[in-house]
PDB file of N, CA and C in Angstrom:
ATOM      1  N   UNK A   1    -200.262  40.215  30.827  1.00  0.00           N
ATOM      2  CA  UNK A   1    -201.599  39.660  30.846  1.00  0.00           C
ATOM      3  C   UNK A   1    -201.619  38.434  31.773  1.00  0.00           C
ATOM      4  N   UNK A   2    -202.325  38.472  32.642  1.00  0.00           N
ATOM      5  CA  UNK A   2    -202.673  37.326  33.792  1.00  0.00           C
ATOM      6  C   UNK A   2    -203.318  36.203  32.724  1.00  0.00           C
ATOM      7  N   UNK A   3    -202.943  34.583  33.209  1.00  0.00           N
ATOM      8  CA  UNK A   3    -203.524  33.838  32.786  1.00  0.00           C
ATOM      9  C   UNK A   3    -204.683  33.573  33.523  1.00  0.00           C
ATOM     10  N   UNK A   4    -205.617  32.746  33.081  1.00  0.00           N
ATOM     11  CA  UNK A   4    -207.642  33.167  33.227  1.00  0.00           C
ATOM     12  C   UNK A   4    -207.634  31.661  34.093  1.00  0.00           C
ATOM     13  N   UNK A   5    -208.886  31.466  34.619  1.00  0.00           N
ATOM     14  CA  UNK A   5    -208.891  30.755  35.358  1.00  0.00           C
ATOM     15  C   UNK A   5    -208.897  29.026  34.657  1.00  0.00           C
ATOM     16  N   UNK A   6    -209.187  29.468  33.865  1.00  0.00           N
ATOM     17  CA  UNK A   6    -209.354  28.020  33.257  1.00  0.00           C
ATOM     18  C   UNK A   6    -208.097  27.632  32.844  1.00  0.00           C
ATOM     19  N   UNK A   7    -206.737  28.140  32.230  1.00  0.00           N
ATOM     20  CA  UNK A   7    -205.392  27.832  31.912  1.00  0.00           C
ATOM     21  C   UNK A   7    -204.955  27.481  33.329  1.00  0.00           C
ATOM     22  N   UNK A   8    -205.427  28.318  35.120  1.00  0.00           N
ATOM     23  CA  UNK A   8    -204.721  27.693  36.028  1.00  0.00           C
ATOM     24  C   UNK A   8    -204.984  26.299  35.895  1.00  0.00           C
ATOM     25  N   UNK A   9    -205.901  26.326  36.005  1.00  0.00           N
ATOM     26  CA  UNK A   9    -206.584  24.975  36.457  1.00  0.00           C
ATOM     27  C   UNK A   9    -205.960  23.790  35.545  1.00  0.00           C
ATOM     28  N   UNK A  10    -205.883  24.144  34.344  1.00  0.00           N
ATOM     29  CA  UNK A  10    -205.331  23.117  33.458  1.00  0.00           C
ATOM     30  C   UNK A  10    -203.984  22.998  33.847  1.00  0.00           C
ATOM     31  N   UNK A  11    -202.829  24.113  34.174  1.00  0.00           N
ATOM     32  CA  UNK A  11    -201.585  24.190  34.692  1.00  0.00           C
ATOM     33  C   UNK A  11    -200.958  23.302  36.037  1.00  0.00           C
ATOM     34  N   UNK A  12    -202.299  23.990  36.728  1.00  0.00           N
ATOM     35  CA  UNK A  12    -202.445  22.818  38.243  1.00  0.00           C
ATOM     36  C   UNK A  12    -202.663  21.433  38.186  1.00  0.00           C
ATOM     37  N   UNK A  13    -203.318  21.194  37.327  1.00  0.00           N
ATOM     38  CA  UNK A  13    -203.246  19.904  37.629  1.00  0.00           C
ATOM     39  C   UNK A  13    -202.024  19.118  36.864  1.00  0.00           C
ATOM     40  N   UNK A  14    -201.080  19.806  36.265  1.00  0.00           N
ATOM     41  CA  UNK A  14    -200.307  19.250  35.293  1.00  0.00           C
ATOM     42  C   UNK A  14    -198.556  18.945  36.058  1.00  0.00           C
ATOM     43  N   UNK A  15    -198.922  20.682  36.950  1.00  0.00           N
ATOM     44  CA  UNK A  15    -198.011  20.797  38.373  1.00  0.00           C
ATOM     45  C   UNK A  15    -198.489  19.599  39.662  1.00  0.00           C
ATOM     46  N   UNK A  16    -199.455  19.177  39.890  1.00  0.00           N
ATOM     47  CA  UNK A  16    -199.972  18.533  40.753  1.00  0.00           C
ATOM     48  C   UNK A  16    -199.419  16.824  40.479  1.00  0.00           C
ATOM     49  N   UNK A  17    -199.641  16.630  39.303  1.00  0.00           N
ATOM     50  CA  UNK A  17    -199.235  15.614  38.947  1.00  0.00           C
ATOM     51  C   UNK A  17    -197.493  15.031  38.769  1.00  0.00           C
ATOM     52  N   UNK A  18    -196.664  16.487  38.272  1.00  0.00           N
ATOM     53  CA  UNK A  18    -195.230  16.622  38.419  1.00  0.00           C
ATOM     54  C   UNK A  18    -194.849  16.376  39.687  1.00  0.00           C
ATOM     55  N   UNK A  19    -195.763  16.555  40.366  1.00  0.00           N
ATOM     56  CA  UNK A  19    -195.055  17.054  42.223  1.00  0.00           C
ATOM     57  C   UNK A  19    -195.354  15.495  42.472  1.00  0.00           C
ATOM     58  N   UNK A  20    -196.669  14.666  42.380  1.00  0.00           N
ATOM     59  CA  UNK A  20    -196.593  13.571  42.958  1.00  0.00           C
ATOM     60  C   UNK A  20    -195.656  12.514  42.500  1.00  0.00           C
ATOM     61  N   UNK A  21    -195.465  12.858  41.638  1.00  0.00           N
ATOM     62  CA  UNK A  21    -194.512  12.030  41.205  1.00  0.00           C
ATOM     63  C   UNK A  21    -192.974  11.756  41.307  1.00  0.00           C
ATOM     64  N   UNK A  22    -192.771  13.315  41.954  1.00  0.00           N
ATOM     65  CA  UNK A  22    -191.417  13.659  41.908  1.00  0.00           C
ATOM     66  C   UNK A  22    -190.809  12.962  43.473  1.00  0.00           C
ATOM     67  N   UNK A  23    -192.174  13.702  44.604  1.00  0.00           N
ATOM     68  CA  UNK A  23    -191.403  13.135  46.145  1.00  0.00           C
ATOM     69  C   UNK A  23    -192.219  11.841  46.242  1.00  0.00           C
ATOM     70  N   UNK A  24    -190.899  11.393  46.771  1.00  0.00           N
ATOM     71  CA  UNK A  24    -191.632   9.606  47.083  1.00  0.00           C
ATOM     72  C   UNK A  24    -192.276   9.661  47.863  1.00  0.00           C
ATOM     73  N   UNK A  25    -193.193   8.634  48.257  1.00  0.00           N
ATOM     74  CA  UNK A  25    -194.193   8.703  49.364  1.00  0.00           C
ATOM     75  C   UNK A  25    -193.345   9.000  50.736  1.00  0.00           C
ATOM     76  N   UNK A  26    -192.346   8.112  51.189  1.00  0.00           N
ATOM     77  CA  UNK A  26    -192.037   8.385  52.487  1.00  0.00           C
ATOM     78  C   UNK A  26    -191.162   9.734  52.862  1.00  0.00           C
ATOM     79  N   UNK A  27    -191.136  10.734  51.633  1.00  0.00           N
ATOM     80  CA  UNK A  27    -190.439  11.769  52.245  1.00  0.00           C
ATOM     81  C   UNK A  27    -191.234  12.756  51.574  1.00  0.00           C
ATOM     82  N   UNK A  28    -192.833  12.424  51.715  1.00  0.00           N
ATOM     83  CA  UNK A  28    -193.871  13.457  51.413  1.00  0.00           C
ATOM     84  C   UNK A  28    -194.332  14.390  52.433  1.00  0.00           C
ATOM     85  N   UNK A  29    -193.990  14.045  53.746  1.00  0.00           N
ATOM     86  CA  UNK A  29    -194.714  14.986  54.800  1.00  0.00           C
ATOM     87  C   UNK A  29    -193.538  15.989  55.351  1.00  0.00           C
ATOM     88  N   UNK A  30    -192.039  15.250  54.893  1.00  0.00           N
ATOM     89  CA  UNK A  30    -190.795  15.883  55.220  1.00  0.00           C
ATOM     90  C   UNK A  30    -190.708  17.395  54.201  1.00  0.00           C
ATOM     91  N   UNK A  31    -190.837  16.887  52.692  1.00  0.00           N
ATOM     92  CA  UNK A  31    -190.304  17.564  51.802  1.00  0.00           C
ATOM     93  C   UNK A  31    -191.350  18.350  51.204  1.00  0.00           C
ATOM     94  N   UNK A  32    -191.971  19.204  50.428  1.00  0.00           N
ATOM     95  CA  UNK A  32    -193.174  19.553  49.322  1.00  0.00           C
ATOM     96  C   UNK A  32    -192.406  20.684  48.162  1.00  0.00           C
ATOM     97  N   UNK A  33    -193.122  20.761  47.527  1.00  0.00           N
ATOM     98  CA  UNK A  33    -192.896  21.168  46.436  1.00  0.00           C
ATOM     99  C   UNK A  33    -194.322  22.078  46.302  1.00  0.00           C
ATOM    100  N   UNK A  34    -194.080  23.332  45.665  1.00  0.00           N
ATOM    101  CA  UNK A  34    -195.310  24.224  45.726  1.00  0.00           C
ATOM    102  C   UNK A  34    -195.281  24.852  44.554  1.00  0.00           C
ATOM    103  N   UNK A  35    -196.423  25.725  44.283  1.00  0.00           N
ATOM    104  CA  UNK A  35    -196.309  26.334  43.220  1.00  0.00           C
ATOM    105  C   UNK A  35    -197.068  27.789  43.428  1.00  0.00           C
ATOM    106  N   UNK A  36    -196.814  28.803  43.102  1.00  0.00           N
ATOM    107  CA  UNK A  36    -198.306  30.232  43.196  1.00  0.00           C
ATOM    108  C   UNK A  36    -198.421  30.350  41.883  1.00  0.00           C
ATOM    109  N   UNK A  37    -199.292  31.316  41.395  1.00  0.00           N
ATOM    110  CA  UNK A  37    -199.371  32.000  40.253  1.00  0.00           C
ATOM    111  C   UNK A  37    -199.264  33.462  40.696  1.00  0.00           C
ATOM    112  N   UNK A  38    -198.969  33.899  39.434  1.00  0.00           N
ATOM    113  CA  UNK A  38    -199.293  35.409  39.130  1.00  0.00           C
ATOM    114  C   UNK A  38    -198.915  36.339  38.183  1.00  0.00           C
ATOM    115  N   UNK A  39    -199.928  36.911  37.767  1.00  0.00           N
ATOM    116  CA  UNK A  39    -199.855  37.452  36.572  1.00  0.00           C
ATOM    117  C   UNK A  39    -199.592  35.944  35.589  1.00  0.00           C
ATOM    118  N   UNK A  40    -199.011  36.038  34.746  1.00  0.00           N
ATOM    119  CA  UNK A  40    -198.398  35.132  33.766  1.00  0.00           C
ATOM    120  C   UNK A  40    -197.054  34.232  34.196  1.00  0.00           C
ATOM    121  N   UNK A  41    -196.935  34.627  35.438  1.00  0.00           N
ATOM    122  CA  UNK A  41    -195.880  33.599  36.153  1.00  0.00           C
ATOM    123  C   UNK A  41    -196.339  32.399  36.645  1.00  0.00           C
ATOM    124  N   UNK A  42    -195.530  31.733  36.663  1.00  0.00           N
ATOM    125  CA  UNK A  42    -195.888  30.132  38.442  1.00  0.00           C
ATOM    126  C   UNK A  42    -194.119  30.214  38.726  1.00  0.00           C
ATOM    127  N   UNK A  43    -194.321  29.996  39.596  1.00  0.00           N
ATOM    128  CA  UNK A  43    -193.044  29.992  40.804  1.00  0.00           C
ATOM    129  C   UNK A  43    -192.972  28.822  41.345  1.00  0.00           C
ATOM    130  N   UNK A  44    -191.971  28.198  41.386  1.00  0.00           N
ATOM    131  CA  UNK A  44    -192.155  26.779  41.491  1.00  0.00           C
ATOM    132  C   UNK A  44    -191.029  26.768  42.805  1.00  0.00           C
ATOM    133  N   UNK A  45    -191.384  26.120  43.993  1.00  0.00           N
ATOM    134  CA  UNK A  45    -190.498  26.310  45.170  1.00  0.00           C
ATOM    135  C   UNK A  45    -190.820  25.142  46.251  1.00  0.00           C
ATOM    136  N   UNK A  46    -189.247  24.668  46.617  1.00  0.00           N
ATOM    137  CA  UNK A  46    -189.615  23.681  47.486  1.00  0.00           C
ATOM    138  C   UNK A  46    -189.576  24.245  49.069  1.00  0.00           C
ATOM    139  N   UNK A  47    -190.200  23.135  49.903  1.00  0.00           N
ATOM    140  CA  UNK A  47    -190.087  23.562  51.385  1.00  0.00           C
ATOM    141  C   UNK A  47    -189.760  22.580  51.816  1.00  0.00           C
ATOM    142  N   UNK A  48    -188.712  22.950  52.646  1.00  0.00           N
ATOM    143  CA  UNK A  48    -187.822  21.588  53.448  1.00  0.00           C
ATOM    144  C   UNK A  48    -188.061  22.139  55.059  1.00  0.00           C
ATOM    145  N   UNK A  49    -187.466  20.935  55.776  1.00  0.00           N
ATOM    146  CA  UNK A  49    -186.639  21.566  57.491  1.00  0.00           C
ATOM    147  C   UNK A  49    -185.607  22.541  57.436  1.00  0.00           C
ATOM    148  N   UNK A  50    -186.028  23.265  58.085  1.00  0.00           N
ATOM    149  CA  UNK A  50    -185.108  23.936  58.533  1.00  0.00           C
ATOM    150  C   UNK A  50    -184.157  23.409  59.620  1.00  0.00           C
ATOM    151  N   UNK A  51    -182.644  24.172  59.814  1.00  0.00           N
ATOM    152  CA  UNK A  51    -182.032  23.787  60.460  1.00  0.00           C
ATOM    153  C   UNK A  51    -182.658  23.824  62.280  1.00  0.00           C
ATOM    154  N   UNK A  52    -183.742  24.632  62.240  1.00  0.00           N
ATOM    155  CA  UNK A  52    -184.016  24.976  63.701  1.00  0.00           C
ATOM    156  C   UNK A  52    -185.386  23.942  63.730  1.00  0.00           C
ATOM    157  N   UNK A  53    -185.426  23.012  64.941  1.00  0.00           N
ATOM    158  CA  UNK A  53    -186.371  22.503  64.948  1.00  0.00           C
ATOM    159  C   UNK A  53    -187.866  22.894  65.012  1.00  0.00           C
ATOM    160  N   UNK A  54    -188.958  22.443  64.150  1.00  0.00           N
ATOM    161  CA  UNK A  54    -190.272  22.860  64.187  1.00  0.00           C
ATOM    162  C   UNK A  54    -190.406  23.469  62.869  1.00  0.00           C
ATOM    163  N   UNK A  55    -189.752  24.501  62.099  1.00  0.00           N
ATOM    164  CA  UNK A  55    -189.411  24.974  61.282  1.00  0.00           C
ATOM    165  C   UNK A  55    -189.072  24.499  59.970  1.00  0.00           C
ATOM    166  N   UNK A  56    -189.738  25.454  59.166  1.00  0.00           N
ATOM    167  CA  UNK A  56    -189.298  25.071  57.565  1.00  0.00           C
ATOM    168  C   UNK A  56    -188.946  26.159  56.790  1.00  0.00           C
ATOM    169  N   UNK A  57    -188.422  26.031  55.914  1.00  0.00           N
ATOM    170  CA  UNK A  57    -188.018  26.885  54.908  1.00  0.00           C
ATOM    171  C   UNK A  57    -187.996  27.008  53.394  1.00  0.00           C
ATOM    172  N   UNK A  58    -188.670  27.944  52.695  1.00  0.00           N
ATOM    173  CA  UNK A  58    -189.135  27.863  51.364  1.00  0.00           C
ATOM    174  C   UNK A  58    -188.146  28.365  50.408  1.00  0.00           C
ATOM    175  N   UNK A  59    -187.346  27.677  49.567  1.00  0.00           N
ATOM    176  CA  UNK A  59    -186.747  28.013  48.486  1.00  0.00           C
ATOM    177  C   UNK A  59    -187.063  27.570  46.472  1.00  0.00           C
ATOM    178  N   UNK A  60    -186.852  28.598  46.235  1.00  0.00           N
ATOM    179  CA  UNK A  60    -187.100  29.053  45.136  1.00  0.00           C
ATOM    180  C   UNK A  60    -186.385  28.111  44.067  1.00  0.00           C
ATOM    181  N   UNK A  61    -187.095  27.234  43.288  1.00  0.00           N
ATOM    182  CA  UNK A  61    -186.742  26.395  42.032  1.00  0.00           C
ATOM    183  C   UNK A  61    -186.486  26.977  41.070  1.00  0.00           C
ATOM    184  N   UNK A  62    -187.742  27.879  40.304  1.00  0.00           N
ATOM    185  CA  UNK A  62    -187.121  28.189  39.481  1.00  0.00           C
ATOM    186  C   UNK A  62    -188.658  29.019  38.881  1.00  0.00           C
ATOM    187  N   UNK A  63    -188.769  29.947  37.569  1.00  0.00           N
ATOM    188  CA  UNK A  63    -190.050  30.522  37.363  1.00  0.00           C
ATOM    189  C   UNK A  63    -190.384  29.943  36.242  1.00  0.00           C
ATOM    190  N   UNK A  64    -191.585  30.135  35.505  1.00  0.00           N
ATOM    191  CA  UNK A  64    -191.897  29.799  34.495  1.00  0.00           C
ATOM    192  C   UNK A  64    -192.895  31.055  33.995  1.00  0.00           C
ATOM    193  N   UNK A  65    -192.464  31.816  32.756  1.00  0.00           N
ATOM    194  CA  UNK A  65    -193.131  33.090  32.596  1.00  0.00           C
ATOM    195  C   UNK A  65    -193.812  32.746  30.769  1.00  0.00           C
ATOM    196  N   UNK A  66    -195.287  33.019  30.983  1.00  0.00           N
ATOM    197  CA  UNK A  66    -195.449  32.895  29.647  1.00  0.00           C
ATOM    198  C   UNK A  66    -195.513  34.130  28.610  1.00  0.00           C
ATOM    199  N   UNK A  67    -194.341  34.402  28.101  1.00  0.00           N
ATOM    200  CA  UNK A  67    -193.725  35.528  26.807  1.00  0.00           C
ATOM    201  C   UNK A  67    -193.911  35.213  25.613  1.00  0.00           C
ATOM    202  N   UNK A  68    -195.204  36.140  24.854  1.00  0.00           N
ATOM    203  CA  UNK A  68    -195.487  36.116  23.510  1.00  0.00           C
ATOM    204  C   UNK A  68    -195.712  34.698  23.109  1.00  0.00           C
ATOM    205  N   UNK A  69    -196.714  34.201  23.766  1.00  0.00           N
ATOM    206  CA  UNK A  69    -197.209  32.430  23.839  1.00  0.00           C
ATOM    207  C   UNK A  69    -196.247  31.572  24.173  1.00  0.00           C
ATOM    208  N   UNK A  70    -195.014  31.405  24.378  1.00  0.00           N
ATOM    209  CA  UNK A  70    -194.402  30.776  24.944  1.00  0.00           C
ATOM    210  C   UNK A  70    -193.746  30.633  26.361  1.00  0.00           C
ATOM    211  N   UNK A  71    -193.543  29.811  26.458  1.00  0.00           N
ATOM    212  CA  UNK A  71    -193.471  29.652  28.341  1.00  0.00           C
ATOM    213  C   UNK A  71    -191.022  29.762  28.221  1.00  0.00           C
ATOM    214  N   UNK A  72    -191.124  30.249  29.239  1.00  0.00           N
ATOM    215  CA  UNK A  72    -189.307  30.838  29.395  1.00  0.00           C
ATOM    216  C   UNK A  72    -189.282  30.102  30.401  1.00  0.00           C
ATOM    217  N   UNK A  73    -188.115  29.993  31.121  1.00  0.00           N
ATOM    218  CA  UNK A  73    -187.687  29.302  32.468  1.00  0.00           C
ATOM    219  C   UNK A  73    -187.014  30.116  32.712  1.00  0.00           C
ATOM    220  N   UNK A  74    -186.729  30.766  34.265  1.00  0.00           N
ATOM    221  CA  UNK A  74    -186.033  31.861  35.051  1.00  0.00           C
ATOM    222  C   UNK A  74    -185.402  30.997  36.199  1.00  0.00           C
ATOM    223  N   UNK A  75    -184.052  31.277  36.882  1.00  0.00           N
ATOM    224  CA  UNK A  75    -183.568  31.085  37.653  1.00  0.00           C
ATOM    225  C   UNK A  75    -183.460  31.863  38.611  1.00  0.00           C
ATOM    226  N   UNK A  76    -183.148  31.935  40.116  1.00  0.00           N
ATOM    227  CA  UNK A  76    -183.363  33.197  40.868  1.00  0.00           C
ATOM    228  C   UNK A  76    -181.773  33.082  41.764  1.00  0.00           C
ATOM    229  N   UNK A  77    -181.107  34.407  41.678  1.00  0.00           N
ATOM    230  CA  UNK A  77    -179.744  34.183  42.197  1.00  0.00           C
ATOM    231  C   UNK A  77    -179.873  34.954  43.551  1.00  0.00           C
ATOM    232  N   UNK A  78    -178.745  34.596  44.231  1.00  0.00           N
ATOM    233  CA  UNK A  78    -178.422  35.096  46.316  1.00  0.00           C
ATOM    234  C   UNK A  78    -179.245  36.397  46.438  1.00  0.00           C
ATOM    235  N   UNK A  79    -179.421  37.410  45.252  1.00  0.00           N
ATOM    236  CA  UNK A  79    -179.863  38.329  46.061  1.00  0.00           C
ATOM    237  C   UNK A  79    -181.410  39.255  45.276  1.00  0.00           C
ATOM    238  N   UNK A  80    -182.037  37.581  45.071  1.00  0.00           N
ATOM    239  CA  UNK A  80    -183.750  37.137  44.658  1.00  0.00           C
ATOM    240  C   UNK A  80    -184.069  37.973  43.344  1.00  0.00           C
ATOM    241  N   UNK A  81    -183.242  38.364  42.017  1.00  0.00           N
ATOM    242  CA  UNK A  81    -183.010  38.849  41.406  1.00  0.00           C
ATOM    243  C   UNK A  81    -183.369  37.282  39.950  1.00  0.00           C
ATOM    244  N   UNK A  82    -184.399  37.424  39.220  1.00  0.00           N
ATOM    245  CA  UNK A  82    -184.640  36.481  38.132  1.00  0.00           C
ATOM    246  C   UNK A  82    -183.744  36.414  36.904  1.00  0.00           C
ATOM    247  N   UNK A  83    -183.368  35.281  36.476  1.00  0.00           N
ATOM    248  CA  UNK A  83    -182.753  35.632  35.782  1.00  0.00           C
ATOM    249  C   UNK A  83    -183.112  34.727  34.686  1.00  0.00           C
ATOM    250  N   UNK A  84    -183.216  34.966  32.893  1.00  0.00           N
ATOM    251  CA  UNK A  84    -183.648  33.966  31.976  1.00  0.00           C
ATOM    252  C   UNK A  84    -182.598  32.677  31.848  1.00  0.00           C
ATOM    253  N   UNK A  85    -183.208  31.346  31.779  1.00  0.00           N
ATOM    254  CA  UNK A  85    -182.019  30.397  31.206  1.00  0.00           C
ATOM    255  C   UNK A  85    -181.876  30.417  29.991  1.00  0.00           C
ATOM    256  N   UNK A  86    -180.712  31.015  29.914  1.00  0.00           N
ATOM    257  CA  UNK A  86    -180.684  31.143  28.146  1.00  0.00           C
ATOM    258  C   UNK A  86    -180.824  29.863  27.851  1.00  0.00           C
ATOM    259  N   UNK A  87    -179.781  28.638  27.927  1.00  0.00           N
ATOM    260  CA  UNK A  87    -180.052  27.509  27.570  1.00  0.00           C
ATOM    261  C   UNK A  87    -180.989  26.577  27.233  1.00  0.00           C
ATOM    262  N   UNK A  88    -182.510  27.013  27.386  1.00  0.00           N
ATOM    263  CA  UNK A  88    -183.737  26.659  27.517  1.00  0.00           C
ATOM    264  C   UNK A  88    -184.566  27.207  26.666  1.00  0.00           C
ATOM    265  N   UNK A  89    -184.599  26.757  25.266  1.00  0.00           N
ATOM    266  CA  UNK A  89    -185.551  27.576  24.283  1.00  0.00           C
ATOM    267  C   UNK A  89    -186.954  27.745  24.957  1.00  0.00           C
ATOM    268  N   UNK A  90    -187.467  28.672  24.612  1.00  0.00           N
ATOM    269  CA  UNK A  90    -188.824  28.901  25.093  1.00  0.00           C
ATOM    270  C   UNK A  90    -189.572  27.965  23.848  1.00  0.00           C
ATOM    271  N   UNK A  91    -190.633  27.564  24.525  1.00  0.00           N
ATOM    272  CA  UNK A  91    -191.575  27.039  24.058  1.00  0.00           C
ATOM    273  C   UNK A  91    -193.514  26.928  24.279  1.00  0.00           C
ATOM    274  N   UNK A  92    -194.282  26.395  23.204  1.00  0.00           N
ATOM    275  CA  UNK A  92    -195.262  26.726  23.901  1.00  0.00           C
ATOM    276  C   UNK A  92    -196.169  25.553  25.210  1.00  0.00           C
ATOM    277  N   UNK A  93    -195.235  24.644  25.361  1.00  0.00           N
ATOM    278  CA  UNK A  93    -195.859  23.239  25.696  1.00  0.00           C
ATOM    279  C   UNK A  93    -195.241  23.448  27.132  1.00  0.00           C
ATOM    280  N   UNK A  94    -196.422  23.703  27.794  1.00  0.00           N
ATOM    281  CA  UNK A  94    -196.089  23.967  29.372  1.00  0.00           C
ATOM    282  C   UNK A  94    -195.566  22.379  30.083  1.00  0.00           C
ATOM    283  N   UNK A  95    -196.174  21.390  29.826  1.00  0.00           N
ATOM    284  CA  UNK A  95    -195.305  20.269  30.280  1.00  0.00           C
ATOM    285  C   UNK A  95    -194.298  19.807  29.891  1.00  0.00           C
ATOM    286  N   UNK A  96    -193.677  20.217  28.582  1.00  0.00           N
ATOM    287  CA  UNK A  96    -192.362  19.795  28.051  1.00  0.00           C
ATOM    288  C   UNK A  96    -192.009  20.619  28.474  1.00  0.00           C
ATOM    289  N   UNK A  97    -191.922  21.810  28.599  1.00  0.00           N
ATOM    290  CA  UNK A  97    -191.108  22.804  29.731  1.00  0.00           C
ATOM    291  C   UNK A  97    -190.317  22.629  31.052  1.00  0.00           C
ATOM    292  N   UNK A  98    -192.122  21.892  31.647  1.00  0.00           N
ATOM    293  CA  UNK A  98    -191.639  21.701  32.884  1.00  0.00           C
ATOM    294  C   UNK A  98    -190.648  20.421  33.437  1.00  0.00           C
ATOM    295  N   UNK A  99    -190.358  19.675  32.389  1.00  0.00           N
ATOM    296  CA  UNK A  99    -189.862  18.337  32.110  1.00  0.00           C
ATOM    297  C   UNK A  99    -187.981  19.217  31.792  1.00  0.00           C
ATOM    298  N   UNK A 100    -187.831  19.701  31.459  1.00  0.00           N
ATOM    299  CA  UNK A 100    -186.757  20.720  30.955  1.00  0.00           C
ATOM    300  C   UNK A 100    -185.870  20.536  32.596  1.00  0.00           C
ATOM    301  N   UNK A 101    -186.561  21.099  33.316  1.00  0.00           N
ATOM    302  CA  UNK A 101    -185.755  20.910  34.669  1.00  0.00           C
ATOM    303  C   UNK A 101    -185.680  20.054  35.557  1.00  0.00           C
ATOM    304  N   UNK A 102    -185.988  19.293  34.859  1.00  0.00           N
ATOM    305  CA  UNK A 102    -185.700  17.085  35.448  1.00  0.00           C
ATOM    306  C   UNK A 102    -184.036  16.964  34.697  1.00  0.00           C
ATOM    307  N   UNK A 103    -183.920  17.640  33.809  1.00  0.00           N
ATOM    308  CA  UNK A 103    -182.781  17.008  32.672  1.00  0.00           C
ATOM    309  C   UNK A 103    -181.228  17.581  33.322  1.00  0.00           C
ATOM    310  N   UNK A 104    -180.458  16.855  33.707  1.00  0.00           N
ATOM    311  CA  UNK A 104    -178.825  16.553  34.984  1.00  0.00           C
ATOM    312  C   UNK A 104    -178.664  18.351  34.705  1.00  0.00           C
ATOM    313  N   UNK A 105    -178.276  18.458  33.263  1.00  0.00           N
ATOM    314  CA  UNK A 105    -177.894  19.709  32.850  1.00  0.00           C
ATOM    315  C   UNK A 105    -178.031  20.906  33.733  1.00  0.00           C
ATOM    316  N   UNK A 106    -179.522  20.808  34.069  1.00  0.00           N
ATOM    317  CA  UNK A 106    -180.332  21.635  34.496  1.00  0.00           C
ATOM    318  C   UNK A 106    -180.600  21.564  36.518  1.00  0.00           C
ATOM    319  N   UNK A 107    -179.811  20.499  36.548  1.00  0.00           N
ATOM    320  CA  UNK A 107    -179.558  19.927  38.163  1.00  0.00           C
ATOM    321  C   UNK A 107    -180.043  20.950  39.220  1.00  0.00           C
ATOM    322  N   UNK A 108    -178.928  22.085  38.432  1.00  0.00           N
ATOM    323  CA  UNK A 108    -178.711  23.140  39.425  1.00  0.00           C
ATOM    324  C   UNK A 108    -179.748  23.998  40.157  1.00  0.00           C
ATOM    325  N   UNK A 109    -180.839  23.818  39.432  1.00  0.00           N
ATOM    326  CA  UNK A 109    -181.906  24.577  40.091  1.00  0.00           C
ATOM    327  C   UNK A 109    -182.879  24.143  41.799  1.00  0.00           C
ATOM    328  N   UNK A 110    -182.589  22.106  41.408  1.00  0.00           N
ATOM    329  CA  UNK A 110    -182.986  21.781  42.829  1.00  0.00           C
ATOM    330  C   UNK A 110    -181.943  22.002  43.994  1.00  0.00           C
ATOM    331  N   UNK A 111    -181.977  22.033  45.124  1.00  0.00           N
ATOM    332  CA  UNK A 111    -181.080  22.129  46.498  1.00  0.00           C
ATOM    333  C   UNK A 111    -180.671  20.526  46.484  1.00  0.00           C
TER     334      UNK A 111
END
């Protein structure tokens, strides 16, 4: 089941607010942080430089899928294949969720 327009909107701005907070101002035009929806997913992915000048490149943070009212966290491995963090109880509080992958433990998901 796709979430409705009114849960994006509440989601976005909750992601909007995570993101400003996260890149500092002076490495805001270098670095971003994005998000899509779909279906019952958000995909959470940063875009950096690429090694070739002019160029950028989008990699994959991490998913957030909402299962039987609660929101899961997915990791994505070398060959773009999702995978659940077990370590990460699901829950229903989409910002304590998203707070889940700030915590060292969980490091591994930024580049």
């Amino acid at each position: 089941m796709a979430l409705d327009d009114f849960t994006k909107k509440r989601l976005g701005k909750i992601l909007d607010a995570y993101i400003e907070a996260k890149i500092p101002e002076e490495f805001k035009e270098e670095y971003r942080i994005l998000y899509t929806f779909r279906g019952n997913t958000i995909t959470l992915s940063q875009e950096i430089p690429s090694y070739q000048p002019g160029q950028r490149v989008e990699l994959p943070i991490c998913q957030f899928r909402l299962e039987e009212g609660k929101w899961k966290i997915y990791w994505q491995d070398s060959r773009n294949r999702w995978h659940f963090v077990e370590n990460i109880e699901p829950i229903e509080d989409f910002k304590k969720q998203l707070m889940m992958i700030e915590k060292p433990e969980h490091g591994y998901m930024w580049l």
